[in-house]
N, C-alpha and C. Protein backbone atom coordinates (compact mmCIF):
# COMPACT_ATOMS: atom_id res chain seq x y z
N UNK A 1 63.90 52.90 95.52
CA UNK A 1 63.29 52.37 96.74
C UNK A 1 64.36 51.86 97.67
N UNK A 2 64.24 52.15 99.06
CA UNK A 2 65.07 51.32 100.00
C UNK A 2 64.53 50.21 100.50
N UNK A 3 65.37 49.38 101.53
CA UNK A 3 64.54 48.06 101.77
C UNK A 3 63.40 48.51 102.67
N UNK A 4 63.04 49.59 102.77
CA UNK A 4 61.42 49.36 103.60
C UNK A 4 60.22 49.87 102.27
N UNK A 5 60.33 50.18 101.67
CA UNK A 5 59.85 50.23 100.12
C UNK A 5 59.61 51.95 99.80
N UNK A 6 59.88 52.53 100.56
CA UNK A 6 60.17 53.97 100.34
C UNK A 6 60.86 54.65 99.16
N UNK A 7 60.53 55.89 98.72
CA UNK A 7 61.15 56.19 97.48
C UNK A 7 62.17 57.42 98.26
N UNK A 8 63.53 57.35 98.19
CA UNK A 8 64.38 58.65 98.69
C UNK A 8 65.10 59.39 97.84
N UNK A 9 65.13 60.24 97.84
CA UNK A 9 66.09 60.75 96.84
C UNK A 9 67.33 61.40 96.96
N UNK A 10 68.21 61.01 95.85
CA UNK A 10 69.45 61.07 96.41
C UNK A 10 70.12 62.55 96.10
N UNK A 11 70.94 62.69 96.61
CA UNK A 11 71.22 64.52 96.82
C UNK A 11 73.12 63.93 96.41
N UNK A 12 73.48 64.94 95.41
CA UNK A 12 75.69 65.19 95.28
C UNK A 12 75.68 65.75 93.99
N UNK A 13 76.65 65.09 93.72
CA UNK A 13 77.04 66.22 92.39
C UNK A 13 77.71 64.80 91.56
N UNK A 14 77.17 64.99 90.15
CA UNK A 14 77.77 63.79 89.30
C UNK A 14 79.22 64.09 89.24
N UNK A 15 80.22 62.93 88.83
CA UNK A 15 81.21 63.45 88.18
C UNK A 15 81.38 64.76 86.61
N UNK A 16 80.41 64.46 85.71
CA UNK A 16 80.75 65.73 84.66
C UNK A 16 80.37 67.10 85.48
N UNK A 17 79.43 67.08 86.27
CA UNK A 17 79.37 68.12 87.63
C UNK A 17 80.15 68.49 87.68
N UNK A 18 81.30 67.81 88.42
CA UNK A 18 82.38 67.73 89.29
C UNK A 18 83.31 68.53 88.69
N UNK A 19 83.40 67.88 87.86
CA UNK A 19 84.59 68.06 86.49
C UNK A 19 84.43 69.69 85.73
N UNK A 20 82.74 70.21 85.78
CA UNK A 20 82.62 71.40 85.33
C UNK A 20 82.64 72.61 85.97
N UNK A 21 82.32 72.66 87.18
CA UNK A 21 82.43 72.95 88.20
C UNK A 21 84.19 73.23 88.62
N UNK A 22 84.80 72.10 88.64
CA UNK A 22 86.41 72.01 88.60
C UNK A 22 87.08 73.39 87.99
N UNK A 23 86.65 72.96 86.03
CA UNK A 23 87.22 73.93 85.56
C UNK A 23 86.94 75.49 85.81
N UNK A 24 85.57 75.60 85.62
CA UNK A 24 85.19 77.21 86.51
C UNK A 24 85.70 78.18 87.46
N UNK A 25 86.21 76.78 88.50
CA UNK A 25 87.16 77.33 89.76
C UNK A 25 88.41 77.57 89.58
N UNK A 26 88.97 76.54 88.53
CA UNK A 26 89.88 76.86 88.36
C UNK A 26 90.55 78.02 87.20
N UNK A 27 89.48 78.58 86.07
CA UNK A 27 89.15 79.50 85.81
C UNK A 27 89.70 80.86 86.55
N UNK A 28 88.94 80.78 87.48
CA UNK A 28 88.68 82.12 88.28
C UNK A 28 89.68 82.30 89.27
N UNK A 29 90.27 81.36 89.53
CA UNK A 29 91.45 81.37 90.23
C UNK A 29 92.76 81.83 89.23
N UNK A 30 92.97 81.14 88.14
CA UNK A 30 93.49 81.81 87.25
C UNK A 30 93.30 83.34 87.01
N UNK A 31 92.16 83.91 86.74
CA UNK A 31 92.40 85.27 86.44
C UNK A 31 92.41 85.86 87.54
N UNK A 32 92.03 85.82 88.94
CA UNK A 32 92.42 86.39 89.86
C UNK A 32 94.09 86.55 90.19
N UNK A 33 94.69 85.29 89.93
CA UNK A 33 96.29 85.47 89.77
C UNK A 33 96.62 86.20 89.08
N UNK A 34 96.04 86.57 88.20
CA UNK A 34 96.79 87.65 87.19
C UNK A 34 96.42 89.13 87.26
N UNK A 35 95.16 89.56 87.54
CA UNK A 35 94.61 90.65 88.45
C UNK A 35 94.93 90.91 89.48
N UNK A 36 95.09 90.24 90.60
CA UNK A 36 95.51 90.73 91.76
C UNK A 36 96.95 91.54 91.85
N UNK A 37 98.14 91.26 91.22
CA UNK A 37 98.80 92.12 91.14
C UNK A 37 98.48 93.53 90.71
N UNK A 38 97.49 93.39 89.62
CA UNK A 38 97.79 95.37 89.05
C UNK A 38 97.30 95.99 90.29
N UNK A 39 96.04 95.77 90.81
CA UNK A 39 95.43 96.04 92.27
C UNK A 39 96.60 95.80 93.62
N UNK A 40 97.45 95.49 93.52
CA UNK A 40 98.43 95.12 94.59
C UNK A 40 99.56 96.60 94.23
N UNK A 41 99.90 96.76 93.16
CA UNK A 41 100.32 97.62 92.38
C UNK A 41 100.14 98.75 92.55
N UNK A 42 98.65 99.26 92.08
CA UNK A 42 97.91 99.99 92.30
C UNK A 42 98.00 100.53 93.79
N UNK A 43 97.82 100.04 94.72
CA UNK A 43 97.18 100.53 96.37
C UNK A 43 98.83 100.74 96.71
N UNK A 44 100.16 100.35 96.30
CA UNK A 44 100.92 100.23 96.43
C UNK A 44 101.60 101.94 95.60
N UNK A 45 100.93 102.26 94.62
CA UNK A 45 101.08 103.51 93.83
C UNK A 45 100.63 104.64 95.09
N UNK A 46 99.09 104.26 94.83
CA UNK A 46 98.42 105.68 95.75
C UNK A 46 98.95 105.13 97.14
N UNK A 47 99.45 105.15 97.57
CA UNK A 47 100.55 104.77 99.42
C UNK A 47 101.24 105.83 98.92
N UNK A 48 102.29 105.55 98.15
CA UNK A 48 103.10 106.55 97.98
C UNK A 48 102.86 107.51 97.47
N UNK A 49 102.14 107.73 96.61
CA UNK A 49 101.43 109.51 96.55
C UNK A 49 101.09 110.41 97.81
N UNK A 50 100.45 109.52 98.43
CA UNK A 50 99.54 110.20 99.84
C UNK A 50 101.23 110.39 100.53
N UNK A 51 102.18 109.21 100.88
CA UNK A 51 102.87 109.63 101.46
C UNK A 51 104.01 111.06 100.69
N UNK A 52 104.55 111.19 100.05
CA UNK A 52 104.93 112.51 99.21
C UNK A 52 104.07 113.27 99.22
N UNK A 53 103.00 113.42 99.14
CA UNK A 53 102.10 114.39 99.09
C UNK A 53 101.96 115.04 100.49
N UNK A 54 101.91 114.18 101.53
CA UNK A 54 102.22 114.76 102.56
C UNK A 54 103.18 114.73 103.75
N UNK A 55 104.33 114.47 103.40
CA UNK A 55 105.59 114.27 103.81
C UNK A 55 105.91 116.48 103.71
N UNK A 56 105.56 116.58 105.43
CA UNK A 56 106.05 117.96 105.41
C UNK A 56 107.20 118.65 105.21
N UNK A 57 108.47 117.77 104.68
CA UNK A 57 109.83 118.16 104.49
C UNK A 57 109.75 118.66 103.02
N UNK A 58 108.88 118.05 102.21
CA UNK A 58 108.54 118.53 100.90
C UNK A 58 107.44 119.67 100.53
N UNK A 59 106.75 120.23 101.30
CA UNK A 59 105.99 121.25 101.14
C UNK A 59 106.46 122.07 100.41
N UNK A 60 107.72 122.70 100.90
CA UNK A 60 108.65 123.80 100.14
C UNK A 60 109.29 123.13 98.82
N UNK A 61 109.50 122.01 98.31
CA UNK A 61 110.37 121.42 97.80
C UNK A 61 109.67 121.75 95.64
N UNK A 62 111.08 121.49 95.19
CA UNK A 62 110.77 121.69 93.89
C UNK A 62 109.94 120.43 93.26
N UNK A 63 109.21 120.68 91.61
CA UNK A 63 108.92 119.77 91.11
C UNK A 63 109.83 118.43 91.33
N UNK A 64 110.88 118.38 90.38
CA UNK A 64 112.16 117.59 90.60
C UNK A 64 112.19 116.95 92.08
N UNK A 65 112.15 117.75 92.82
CA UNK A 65 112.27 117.26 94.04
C UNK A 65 111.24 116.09 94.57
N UNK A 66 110.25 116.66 94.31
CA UNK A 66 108.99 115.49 94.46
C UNK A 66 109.52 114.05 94.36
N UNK A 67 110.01 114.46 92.80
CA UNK A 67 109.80 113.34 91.73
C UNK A 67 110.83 112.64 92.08
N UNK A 68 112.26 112.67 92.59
CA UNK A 68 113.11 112.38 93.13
C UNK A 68 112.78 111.05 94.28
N UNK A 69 111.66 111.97 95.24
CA UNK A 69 111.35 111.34 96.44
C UNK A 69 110.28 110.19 95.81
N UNK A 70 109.39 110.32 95.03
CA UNK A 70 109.17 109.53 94.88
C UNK A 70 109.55 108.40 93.74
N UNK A 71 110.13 108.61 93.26
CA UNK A 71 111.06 107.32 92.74
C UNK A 71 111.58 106.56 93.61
N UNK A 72 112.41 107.06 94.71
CA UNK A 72 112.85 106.37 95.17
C UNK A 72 112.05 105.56 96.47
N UNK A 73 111.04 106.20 96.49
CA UNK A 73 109.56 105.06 96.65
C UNK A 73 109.14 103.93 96.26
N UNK A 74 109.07 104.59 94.71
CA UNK A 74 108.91 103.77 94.40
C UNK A 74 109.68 102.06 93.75
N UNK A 75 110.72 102.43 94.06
CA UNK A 75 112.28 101.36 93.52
C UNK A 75 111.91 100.38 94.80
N UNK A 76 111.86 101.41 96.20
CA UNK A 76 111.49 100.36 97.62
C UNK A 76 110.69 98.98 97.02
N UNK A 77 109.06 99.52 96.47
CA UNK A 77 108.27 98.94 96.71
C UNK A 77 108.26 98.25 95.32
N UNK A 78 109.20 98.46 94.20
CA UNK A 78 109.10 97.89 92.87
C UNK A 78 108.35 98.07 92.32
N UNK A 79 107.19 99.51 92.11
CA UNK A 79 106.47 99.79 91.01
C UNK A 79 107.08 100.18 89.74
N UNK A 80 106.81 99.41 89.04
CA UNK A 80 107.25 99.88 87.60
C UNK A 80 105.78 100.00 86.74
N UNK A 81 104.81 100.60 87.17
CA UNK A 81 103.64 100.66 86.60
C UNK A 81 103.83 101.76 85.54
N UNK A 82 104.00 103.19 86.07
CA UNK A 82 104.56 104.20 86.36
C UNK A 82 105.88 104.80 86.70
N UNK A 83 106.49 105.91 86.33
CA UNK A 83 107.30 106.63 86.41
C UNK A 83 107.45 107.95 87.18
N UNK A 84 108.25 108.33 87.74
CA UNK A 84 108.20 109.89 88.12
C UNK A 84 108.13 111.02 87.02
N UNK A 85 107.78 110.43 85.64
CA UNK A 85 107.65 111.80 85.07
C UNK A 85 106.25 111.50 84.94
N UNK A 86 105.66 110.39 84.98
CA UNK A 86 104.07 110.13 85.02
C UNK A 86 103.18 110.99 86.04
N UNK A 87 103.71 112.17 86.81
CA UNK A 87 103.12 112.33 88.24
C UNK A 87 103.12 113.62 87.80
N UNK A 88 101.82 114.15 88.00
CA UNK A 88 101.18 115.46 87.61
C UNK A 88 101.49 116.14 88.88
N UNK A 89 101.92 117.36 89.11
CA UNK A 89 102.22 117.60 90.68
C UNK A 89 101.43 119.27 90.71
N UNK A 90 100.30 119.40 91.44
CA UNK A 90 99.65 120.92 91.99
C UNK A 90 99.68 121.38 93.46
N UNK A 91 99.84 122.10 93.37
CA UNK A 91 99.83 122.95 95.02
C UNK A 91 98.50 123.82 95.50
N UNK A 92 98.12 122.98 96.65
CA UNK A 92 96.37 123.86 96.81
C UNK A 92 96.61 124.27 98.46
N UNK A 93 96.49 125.01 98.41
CA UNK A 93 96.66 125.97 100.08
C UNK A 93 97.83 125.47 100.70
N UNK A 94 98.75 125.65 100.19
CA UNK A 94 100.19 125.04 100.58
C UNK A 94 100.67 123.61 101.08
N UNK A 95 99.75 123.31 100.12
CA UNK A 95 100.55 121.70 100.12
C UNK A 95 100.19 121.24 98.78
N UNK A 96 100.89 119.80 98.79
CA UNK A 96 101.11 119.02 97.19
C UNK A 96 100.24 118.35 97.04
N UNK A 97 99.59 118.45 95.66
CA UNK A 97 98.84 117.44 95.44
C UNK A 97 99.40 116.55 94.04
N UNK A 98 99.35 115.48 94.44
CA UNK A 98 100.15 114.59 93.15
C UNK A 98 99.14 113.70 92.55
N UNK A 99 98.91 113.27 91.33
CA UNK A 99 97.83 112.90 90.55
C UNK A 99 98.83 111.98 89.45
N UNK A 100 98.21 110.74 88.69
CA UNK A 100 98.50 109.92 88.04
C UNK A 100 97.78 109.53 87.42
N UNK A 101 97.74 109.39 85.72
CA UNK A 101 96.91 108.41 85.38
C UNK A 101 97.29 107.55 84.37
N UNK A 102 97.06 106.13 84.86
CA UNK A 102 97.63 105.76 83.73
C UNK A 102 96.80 103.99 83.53
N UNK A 103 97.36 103.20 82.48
CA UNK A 103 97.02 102.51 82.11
C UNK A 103 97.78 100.75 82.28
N UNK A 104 97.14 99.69 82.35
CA UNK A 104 97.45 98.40 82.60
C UNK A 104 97.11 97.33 81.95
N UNK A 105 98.07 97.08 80.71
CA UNK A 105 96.88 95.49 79.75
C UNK A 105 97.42 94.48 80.34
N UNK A 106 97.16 93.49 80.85
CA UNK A 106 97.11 92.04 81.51
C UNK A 106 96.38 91.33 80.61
N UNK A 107 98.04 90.20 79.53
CA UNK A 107 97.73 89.03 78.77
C UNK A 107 96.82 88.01 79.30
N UNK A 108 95.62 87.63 78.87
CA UNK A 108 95.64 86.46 79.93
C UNK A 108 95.92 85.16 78.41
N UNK A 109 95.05 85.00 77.61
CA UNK A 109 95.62 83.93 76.77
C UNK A 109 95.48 84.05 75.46
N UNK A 110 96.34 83.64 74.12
CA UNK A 110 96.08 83.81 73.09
C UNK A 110 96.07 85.47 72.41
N UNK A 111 95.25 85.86 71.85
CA UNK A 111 94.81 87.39 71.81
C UNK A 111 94.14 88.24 72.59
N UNK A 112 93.37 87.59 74.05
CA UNK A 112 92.65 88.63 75.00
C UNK A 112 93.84 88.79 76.07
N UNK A 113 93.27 90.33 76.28
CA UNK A 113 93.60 90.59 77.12
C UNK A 113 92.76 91.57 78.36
N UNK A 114 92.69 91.88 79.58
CA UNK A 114 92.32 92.66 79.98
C UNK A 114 93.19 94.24 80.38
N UNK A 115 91.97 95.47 79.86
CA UNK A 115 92.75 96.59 80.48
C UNK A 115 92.35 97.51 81.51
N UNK A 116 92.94 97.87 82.13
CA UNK A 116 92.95 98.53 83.63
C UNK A 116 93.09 99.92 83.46
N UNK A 117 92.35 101.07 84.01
CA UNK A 117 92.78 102.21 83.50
C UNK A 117 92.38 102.97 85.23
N UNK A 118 93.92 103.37 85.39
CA UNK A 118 94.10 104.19 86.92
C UNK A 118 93.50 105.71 86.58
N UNK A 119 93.18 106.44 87.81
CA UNK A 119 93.16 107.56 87.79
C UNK A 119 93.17 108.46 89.18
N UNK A 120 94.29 108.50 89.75
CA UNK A 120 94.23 108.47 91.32
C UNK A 120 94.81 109.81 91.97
N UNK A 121 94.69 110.43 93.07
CA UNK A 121 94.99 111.44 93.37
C UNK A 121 95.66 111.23 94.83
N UNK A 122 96.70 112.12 95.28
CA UNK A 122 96.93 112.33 96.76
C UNK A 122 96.56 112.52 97.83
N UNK A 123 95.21 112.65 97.69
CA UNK A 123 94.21 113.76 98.27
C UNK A 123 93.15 112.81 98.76
């Protein structure tokens, strides 16, 4: 009751609320830190596929050759997800198509972990 004798009710969040709530967020903020890289990674992989794949100085160019160019792509941008012998390389109406697939376990604590499994094309 307030002093005019009314009953109101009160509206927040308790402290063990607070506190549970807390950890949740902070939870999820945690595994997003640790996810967001393979995905940073990732979009950072297929960039450079698309670009080799269609970089017209390489049309004519050998397997090796590809693989060359993109290594040294990838050293720029520091993927070490993958390798240049990881890169499946086909030719469809005269141009390259480059393909990858591969895999990502991210520790998060104790014995779990999460795994990530790529499968991406040039195209």
């Amino acid at each position: 009751m307030n002093l005019c004798g009314q009953h109101t009710n009160q509206y927040g969040i308790t402290l063990t609320g607070m506190l549970f709530w807390s950890v949740v967020l902070i939870l999820f903020v945690l595994l997003g830190m640790k996810v967001a890289p393979v995905y940073i990674e990732n979009a950072s992989i297929k960039k450079n596929l698309v670009a080799v794949a269609s970089d017209s100085a390489l049309n004519k160019a050998t397997p090796n050759q590809i693989r060359l160019a993109f290594s040294k792509r990838a050293q720029i941008d520091g993927i070490t997800a993958i390798t240049a012998k990881d890169i499946k390389i086909a030719r469809e109406n005269g141009q390259n198509i480059l393909s990858v697939v591969y895999s990502e376990k991210v520790p998060l604590f104790a014995n779990i972990s999460l795994q990530f499994d790529f499968d991406m094309q040039s195209n």
